[in-house]
N, C-alpha and C. Protein backbone atom coordinates (compact mmCIF):
# COMPACT_ATOMS: atom_id res chain seq x y z
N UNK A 1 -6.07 10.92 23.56
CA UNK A 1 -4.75 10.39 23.88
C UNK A 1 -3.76 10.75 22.77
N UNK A 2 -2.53 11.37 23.21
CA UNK A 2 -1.41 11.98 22.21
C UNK A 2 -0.66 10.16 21.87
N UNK A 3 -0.76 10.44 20.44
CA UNK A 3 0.47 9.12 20.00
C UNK A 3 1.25 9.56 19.26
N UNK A 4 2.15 8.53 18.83
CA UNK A 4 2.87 8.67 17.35
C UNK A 4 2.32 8.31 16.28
N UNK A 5 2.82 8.08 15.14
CA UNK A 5 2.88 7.28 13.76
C UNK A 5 4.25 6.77 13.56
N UNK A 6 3.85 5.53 12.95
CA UNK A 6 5.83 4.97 12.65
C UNK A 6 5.27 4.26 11.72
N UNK A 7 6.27 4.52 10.21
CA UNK A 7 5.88 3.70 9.05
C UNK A 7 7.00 3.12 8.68
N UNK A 8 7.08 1.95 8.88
CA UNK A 8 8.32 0.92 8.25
C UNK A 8 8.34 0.79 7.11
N UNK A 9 9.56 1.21 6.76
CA UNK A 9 10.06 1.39 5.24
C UNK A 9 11.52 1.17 5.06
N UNK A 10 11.65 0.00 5.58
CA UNK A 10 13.04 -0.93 5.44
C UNK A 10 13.29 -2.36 4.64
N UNK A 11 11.95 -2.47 4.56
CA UNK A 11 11.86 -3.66 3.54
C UNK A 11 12.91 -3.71 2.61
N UNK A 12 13.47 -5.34 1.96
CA UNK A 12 14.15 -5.25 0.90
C UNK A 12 13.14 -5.49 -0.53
N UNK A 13 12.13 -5.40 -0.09
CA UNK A 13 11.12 -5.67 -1.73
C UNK A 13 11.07 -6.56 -2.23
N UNK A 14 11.90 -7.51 -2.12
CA UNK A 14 12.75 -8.66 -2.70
C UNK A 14 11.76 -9.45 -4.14
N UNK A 15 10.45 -9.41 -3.77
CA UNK A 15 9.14 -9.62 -4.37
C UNK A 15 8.43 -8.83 -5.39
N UNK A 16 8.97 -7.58 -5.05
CA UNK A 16 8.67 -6.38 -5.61
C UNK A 16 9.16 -6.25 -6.78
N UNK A 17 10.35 -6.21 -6.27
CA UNK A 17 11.71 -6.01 -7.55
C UNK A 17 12.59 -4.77 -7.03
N UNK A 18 11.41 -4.02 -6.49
CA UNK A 18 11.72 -2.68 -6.44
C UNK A 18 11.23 -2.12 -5.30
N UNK A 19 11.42 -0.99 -4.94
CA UNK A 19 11.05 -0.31 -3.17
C UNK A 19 10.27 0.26 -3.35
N UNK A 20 9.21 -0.34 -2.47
CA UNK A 20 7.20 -0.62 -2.26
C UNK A 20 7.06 0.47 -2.17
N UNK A 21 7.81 1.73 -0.98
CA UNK A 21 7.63 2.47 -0.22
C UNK A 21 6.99 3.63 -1.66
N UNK A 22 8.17 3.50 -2.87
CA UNK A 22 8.10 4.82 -3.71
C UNK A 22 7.15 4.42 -5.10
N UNK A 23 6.63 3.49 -4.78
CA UNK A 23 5.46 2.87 -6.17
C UNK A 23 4.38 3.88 -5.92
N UNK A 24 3.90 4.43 -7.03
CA UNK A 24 2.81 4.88 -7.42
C UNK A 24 1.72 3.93 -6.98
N UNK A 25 0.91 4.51 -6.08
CA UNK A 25 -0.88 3.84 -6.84
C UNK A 25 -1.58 5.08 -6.42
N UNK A 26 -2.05 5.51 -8.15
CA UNK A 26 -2.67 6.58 -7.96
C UNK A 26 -1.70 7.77 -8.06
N UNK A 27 -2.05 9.00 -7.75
CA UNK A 27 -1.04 10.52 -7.79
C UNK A 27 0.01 10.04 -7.12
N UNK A 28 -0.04 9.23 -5.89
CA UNK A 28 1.03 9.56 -4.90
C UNK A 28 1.43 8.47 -4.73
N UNK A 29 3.09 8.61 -4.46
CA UNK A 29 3.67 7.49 -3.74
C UNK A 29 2.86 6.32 -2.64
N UNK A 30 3.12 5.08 -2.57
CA UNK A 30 2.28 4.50 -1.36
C UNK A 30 2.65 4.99 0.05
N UNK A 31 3.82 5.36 0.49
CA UNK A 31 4.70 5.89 1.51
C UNK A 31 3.91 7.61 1.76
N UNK A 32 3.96 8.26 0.65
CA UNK A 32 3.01 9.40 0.51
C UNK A 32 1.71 9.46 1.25
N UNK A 33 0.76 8.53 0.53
CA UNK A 33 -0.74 8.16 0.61
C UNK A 33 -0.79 7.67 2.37
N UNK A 34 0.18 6.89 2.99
CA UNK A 34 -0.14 6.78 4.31
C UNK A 34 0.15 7.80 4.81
N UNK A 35 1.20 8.50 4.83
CA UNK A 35 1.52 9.70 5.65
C UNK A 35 0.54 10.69 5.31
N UNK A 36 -0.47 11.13 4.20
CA UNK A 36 -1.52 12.50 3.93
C UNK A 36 -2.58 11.09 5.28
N UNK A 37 -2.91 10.27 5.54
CA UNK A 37 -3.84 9.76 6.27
C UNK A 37 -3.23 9.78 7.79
N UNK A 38 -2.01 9.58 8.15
CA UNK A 38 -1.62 9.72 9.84
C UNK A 38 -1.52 11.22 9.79
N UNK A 39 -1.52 12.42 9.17
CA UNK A 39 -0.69 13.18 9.99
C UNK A 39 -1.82 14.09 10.22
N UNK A 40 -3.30 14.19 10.22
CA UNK A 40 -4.16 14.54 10.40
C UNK A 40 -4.31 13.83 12.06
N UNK A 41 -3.98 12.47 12.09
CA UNK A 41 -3.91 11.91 13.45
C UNK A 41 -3.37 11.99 14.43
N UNK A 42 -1.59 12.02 13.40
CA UNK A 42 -0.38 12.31 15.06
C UNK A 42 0.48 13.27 14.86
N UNK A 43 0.91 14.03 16.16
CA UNK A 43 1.22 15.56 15.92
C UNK A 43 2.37 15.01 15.12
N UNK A 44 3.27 13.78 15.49
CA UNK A 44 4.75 13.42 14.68
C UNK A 44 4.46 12.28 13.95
N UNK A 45 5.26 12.16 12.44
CA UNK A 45 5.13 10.80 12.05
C UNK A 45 6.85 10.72 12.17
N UNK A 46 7.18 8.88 12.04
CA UNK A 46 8.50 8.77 11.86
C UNK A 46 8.73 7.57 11.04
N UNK A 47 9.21 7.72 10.11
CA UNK A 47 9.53 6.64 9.09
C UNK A 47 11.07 5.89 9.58
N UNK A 48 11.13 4.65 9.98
CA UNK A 48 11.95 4.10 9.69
C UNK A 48 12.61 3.48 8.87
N UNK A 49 13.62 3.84 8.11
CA UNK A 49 14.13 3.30 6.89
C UNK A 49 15.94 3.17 7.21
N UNK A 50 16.56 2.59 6.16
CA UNK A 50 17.94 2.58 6.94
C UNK A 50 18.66 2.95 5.12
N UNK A 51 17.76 3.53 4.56
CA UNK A 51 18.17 4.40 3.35
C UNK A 51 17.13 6.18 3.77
N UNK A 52 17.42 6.42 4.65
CA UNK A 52 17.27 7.98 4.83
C UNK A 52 16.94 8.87 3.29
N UNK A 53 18.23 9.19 2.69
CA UNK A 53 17.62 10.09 1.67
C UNK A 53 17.22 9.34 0.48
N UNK A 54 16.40 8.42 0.86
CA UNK A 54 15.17 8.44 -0.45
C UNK A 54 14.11 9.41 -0.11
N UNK A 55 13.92 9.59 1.47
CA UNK A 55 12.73 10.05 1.59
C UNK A 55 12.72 11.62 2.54
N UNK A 56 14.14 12.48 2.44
CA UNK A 56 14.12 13.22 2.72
C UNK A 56 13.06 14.49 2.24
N UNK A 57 12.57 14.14 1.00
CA UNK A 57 11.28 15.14 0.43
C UNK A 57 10.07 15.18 1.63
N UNK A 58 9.94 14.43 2.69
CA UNK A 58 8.84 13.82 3.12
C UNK A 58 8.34 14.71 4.40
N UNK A 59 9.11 15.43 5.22
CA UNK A 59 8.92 16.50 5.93
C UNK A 59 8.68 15.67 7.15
N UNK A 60 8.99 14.16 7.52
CA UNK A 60 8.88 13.33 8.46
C UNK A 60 10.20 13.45 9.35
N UNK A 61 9.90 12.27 10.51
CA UNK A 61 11.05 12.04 10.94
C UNK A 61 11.75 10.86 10.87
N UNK A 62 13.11 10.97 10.47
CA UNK A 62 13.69 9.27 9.69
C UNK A 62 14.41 9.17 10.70
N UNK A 63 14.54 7.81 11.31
CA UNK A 63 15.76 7.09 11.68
C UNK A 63 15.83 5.78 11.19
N UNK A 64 16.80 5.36 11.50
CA UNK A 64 17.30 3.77 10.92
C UNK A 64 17.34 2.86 12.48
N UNK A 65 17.48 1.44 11.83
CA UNK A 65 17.52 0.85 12.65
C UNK A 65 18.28 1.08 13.68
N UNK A 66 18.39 0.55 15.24
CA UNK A 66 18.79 0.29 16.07
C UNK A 66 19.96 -0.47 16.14
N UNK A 67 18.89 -1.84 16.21
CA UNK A 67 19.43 -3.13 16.09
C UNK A 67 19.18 -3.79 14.74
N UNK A 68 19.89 -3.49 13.69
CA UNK A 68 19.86 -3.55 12.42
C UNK A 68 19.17 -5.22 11.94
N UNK A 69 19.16 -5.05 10.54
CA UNK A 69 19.04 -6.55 9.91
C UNK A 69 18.27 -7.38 10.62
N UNK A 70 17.16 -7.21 11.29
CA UNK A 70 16.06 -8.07 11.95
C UNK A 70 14.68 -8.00 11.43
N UNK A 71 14.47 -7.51 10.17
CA UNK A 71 13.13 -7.26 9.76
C UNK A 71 12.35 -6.24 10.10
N UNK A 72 11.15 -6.24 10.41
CA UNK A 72 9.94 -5.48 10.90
C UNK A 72 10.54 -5.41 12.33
N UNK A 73 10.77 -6.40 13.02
CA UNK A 73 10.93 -6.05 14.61
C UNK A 73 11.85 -5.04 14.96
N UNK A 74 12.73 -5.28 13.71
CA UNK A 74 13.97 -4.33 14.68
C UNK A 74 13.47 -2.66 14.20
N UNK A 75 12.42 -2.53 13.22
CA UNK A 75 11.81 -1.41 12.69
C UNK A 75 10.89 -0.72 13.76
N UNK A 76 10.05 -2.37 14.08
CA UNK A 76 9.20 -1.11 15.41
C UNK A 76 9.54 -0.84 16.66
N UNK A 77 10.86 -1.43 16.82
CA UNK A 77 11.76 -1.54 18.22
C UNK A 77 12.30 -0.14 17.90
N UNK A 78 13.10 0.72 16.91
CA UNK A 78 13.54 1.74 16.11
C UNK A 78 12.78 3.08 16.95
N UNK A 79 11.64 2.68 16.00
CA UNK A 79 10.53 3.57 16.19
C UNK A 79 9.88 3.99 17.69
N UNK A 80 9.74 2.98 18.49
CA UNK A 80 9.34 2.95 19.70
C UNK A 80 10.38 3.32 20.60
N UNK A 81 11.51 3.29 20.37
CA UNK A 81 12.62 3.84 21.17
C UNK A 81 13.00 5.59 21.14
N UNK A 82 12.76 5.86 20.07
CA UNK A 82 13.11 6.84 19.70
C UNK A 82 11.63 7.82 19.95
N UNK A 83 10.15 7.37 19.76
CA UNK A 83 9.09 8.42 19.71
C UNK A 83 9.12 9.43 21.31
N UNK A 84 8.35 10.07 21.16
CA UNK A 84 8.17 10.69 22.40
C UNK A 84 6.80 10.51 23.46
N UNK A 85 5.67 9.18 22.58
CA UNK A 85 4.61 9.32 22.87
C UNK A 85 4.78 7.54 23.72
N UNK A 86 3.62 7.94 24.54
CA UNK A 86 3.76 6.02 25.23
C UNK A 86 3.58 4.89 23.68
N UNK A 87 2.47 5.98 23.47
CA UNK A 87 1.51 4.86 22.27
C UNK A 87 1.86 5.00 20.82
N UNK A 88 2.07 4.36 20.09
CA UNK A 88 2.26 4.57 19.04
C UNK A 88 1.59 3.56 17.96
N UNK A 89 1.19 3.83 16.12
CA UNK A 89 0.77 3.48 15.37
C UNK A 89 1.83 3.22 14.48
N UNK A 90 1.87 1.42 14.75
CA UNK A 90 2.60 0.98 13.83
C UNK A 90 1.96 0.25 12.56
N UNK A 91 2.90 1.12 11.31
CA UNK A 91 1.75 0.53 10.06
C UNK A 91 2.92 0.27 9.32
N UNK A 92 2.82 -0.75 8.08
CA UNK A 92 3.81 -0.79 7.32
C UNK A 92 3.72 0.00 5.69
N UNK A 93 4.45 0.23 5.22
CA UNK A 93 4.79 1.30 3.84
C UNK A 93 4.00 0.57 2.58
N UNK A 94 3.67 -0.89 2.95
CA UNK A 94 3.01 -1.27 1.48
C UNK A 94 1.23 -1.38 1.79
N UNK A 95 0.48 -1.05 2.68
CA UNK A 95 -0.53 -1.10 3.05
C UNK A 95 -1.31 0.24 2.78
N UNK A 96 -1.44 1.01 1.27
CA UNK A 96 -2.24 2.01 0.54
C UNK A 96 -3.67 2.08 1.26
N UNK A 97 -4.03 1.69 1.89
CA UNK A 97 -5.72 1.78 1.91
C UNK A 97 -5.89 1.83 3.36
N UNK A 98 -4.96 2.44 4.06
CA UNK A 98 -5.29 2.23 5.86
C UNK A 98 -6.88 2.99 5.87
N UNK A 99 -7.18 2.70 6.98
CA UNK A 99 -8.78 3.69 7.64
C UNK A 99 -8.41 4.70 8.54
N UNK A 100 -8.79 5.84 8.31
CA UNK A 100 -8.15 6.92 10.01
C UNK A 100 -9.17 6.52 11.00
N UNK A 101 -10.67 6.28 10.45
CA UNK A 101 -11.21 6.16 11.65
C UNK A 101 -11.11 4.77 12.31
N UNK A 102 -10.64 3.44 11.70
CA UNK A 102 -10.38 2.74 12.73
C UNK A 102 -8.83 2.96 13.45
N UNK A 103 -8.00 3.46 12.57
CA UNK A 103 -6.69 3.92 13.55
C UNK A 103 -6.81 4.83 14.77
N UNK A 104 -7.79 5.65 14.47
CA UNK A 104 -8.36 6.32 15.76
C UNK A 104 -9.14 5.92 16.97
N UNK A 105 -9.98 4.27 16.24
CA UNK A 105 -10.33 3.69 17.32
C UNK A 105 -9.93 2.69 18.46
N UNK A 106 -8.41 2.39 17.69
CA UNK A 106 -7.06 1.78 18.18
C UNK A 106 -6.80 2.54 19.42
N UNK A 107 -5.87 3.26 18.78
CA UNK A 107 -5.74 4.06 19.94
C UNK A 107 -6.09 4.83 20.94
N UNK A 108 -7.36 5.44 20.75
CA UNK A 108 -8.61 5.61 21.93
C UNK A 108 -8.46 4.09 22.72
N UNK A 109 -8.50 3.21 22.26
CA UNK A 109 -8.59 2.04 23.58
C UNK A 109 -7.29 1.00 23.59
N UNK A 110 -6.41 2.12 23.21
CA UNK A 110 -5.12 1.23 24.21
C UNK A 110 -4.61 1.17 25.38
N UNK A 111 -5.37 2.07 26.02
CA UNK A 111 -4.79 2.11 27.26
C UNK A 111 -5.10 1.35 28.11
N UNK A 112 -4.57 0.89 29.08
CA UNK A 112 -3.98 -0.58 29.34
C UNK A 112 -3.82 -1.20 28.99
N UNK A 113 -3.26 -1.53 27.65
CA UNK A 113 -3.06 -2.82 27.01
C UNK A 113 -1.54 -1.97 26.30
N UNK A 114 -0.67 -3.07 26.01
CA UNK A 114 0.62 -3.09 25.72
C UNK A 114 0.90 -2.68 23.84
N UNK A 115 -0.38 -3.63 23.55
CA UNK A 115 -0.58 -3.72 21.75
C UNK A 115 -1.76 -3.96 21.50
N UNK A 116 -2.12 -3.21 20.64
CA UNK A 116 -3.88 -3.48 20.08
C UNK A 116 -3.74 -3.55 18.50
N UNK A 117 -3.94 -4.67 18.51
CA UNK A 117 -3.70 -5.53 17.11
C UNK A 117 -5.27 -6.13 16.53
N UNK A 118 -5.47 -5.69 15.09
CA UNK A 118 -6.29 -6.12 14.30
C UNK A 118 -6.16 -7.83 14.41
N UNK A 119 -7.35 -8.68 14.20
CA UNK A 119 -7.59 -9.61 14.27
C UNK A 119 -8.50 -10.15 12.91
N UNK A 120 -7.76 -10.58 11.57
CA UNK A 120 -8.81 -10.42 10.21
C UNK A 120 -9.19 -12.00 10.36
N UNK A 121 -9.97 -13.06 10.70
CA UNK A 121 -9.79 -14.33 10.84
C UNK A 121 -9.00 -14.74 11.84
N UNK A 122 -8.24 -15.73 11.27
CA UNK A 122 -7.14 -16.29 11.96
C UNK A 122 -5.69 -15.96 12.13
N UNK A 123 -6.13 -14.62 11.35
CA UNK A 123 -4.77 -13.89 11.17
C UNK A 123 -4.74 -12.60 11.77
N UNK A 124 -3.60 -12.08 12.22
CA UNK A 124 -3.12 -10.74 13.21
C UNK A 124 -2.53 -10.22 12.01
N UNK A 125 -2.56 -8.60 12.56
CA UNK A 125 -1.80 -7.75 11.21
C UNK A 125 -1.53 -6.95 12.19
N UNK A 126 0.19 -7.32 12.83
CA UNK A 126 0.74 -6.82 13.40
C UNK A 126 1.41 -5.78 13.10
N UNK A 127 1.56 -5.56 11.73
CA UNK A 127 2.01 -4.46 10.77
C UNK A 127 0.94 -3.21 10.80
N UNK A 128 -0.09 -3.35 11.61
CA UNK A 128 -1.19 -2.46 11.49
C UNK A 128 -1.83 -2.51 12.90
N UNK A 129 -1.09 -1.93 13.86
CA UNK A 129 -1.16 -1.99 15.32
C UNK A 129 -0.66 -1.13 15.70
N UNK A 130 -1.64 -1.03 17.24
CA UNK A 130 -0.78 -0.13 18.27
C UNK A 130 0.39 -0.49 19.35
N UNK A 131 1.55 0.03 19.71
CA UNK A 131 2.22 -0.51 20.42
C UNK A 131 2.65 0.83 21.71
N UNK A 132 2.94 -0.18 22.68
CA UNK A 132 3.50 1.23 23.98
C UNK A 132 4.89 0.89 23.99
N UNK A 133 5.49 1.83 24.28
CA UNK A 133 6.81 1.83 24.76
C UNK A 133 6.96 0.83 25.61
N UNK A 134 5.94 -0.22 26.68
CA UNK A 134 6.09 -1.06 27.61
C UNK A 134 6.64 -2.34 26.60
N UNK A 135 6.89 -2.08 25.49
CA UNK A 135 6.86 -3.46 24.77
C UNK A 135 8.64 -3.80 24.13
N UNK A 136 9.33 -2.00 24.58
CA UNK A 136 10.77 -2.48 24.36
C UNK A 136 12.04 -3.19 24.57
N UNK A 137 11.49 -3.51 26.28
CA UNK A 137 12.26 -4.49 26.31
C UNK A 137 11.69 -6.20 26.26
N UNK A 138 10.94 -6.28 26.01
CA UNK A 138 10.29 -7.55 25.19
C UNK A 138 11.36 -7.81 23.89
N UNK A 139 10.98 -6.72 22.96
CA UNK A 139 11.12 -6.99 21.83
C UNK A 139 13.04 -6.93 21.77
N UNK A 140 13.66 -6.31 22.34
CA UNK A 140 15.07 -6.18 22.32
C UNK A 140 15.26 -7.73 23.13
N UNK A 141 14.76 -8.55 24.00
CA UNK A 141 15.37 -9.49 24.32
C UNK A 141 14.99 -10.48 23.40
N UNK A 142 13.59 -10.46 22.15
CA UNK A 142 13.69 -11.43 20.85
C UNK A 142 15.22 -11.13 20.13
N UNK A 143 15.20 -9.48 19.74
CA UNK A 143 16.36 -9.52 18.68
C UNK A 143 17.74 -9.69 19.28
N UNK A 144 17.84 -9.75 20.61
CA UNK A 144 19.01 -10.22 21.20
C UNK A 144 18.81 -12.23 20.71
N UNK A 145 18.16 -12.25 20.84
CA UNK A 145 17.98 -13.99 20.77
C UNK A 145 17.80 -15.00 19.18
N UNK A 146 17.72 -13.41 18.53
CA UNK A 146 17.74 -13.78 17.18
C UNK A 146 16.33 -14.03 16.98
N UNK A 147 15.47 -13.69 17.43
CA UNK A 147 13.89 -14.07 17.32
C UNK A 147 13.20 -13.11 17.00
N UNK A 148 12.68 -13.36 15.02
CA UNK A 148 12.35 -11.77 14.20
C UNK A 148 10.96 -12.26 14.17
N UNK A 149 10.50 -12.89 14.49
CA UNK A 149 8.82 -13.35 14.17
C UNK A 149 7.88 -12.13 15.18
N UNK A 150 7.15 -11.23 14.46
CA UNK A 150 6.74 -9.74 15.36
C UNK A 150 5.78 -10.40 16.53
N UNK A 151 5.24 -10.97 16.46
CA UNK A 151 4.11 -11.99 17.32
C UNK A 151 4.78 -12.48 18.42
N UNK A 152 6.22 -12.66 18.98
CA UNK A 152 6.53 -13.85 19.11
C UNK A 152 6.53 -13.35 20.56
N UNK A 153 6.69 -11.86 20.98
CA UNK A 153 6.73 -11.40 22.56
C UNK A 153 5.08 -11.09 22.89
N UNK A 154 4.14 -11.28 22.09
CA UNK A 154 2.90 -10.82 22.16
C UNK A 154 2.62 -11.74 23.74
N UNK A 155 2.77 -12.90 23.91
CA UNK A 155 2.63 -13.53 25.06
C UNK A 155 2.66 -12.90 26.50
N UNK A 156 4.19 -11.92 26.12
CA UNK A 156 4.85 -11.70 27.49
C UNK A 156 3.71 -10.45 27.95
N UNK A 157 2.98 -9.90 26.88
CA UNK A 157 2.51 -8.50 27.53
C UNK A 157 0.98 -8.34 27.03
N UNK A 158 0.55 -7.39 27.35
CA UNK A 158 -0.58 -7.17 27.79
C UNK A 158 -1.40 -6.47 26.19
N UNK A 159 -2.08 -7.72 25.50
CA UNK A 159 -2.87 -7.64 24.14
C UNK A 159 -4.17 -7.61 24.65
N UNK A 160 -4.43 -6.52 23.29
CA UNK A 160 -6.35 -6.57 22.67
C UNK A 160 -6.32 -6.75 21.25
N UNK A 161 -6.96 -7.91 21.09
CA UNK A 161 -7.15 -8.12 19.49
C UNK A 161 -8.57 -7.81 19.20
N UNK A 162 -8.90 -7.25 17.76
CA UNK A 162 -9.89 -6.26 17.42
C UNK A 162 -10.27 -7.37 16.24
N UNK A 163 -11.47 -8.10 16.67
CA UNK A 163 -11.95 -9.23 16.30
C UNK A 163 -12.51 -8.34 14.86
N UNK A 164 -13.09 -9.28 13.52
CA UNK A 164 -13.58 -9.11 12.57
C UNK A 164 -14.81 -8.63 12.41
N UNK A 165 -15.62 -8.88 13.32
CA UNK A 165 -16.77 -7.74 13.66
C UNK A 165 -17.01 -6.68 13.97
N UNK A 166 -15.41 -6.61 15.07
CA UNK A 166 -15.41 -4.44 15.19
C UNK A 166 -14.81 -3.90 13.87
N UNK A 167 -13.87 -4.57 13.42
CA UNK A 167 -13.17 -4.15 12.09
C UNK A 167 -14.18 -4.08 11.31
N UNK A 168 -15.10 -4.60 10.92
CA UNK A 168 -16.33 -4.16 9.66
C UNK A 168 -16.65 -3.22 9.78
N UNK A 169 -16.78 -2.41 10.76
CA UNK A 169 -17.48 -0.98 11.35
C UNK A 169 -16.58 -0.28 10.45
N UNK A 170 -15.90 -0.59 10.18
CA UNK A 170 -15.10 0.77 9.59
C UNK A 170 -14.57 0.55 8.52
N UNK A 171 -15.01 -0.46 7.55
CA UNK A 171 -14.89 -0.64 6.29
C UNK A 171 -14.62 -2.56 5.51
N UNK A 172 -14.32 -2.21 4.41
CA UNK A 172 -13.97 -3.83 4.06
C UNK A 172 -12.71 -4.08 4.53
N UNK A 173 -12.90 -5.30 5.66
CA UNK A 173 -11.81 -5.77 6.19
C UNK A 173 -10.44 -6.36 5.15
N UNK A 174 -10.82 -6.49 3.82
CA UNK A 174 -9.82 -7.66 2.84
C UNK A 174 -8.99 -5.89 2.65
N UNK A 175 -9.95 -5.16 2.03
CA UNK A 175 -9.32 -3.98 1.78
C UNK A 175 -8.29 -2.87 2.42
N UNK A 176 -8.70 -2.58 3.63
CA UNK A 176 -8.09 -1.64 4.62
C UNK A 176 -6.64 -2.67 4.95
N UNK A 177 -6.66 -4.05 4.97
CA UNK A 177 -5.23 -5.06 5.19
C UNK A 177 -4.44 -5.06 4.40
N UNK A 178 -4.83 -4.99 2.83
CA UNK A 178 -4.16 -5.38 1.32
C UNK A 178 -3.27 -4.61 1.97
N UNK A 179 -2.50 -5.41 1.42
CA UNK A 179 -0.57 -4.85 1.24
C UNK A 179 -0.47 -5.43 -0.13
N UNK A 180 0.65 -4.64 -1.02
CA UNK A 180 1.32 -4.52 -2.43
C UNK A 180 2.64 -5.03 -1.93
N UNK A 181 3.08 -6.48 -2.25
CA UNK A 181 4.04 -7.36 -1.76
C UNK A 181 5.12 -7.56 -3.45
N UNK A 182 3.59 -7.82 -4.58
CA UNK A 182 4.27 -8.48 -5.61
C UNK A 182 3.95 -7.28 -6.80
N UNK A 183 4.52 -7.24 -8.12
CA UNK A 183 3.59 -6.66 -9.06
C UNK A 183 2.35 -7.19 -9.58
N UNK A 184 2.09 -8.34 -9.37
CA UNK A 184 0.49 -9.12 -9.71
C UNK A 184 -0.49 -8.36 -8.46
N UNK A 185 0.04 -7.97 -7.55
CA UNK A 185 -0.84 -7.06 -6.42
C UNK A 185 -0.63 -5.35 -6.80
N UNK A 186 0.43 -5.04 -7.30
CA UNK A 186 -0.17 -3.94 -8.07
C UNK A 186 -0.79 -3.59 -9.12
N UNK A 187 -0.87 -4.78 -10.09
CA UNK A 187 -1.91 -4.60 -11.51
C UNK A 187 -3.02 -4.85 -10.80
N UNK A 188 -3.46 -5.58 -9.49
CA UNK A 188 -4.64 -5.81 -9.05
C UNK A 188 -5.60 -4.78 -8.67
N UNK A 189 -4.85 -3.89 -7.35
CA UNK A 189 -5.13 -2.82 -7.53
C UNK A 189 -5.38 -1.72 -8.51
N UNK A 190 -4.71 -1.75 -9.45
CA UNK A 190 -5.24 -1.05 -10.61
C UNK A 190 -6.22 -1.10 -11.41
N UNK A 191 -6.14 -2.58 -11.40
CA UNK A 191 -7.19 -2.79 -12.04
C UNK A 191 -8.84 -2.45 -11.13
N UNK A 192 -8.49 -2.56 -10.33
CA UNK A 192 -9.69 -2.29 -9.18
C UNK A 192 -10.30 -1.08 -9.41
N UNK A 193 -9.02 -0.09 -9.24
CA UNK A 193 -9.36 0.81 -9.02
C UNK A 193 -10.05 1.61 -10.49
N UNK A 194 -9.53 0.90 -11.68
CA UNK A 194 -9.92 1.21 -12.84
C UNK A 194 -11.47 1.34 -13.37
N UNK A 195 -12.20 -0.02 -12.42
CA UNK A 195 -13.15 -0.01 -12.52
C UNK A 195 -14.03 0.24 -11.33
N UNK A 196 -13.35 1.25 -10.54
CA UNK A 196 -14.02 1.89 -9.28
C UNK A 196 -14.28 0.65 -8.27
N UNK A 197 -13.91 -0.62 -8.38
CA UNK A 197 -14.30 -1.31 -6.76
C UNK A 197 -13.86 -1.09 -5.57
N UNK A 198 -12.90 -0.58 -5.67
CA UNK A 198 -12.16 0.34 -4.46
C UNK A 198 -11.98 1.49 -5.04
C-alpha cells in the first residue's frame, strides 16, 4: 500500500527553550534522524512547519498550516489535505527513535480503518499514527469548534489501536514513544546513549 509521511514540526518548544525539530542527538538533527527512517518507506515525506526556511536544507515537502494556531491538529489536518496518498504516517519531530518495521506494520493494516494508533497502556500516541484522508472533515469540524485535543474525533471514525503486545514485536515500547519535550529528556538520552542502553 502507497502512503505518505508527515512530520509535525510546528511546535513552539516552549519546554525546550528552543526548536526540538533542529537539536542534535547524535550526528543528526532529530527532524533529520526521522526523515533518513521514513523515506526508505514513503515515496514523499512532508514536514509541516509554519517557519518553512529553517528546513529548506531538507529536500522534503513543507507546507504550513491551513487552519493555523491549533496545535498538532491543525498540523495533521495540513498534512492530510495536501498529501496525495489515502494513508498517511503521522509522526511528530521530537520522537528520535521511531521503528520502520512497526511503521510498516501500521500501514499494511490500515485499510479499513480511518486511524491506526499505537496503544502504550492507557495511553494512545496519536503523534505516532496512521491517518486517511477520511478523517478531514472530522478534524476541520473540531478546529472549526475550537476543539485541539487530537483524540477528540477518534469517536466519529473508524479506529485500530495496536495494543502493547503487538508493539513489543518490534522493540521497547518506553523507547520507540520517548519524545525530547524538556532538556532533562535530552541529557537523558545522552546519557543513555553514552552508556549504550539505547
Amino acid at each position: 500500500m502507497k502512503a505518505g509521511g508527515i512530520i509535525l514540526a510546528g511546535g513552539k518548544s516552549s519546554r525546550m527553550g528552543t526548536n526540538k525539530a533542529l537539536l542534535h542527538v547524535g550526528a543528526k538533527t532529530m527532524i533529520e534522524t526521522i526523515i533518513s527512517v521514513l523515506r526508505p518507506l514513503f515515496p514523499e515525506i512532508i514536514v509541516v512547519t509554519n517557519e518553512p526556511e529553517l528546513y529548506q536544507h531538507l529536500e522534503v515537502r513543507l507546507v504550513k498550516d491551513i487552519i493555523p494556531a491549533k496545535g498538532p491538529l491543525s498540523g495533521i489536518h495540513a498534512g492530510l489535505s495536501v498529501s496525495p496518498y489515502k494513508y498517511n504516517f503521522v509522526v511528530a519531530c521530537d520522537m528520535p527513535f521511531i521503528e520502520p518495521k512497526l511503521i510498516s506494520y501500521m500501514v499494511e493494516h490500515a485499510d479499513g480503518y480511518d486511524v491506526v494508533v499505537p496503544r502504550a497502556g492507557e495511553y494512545l500516541e496519536p503523534l505516532h499514527a496512521v491517518y486517511s484522508k477520511n478523517c478531514i472533515p472530522f478534524i476541520e469540524d473540531c478546529l472549526k469548534k475550537n476543539v485541539t485535543k487530537i483524540i477528540a474525533f477518534y469517536p466519529e471514525i473508524r479506529l485500530y489501536c495496536l495494543d502493547v503486545e503487538v508493539l513489543r514485536r518490534f522493540g521497547d515500547v518506553t523507547r520507540m514513544f520517548f519524545n525530547l519535550n524538556t532538556p532533562a529528556d535530552l541529557a537523558q538520552v545522552s546519557m543513555k546513549k553514552a552508556s549504550k542502553d539505547w
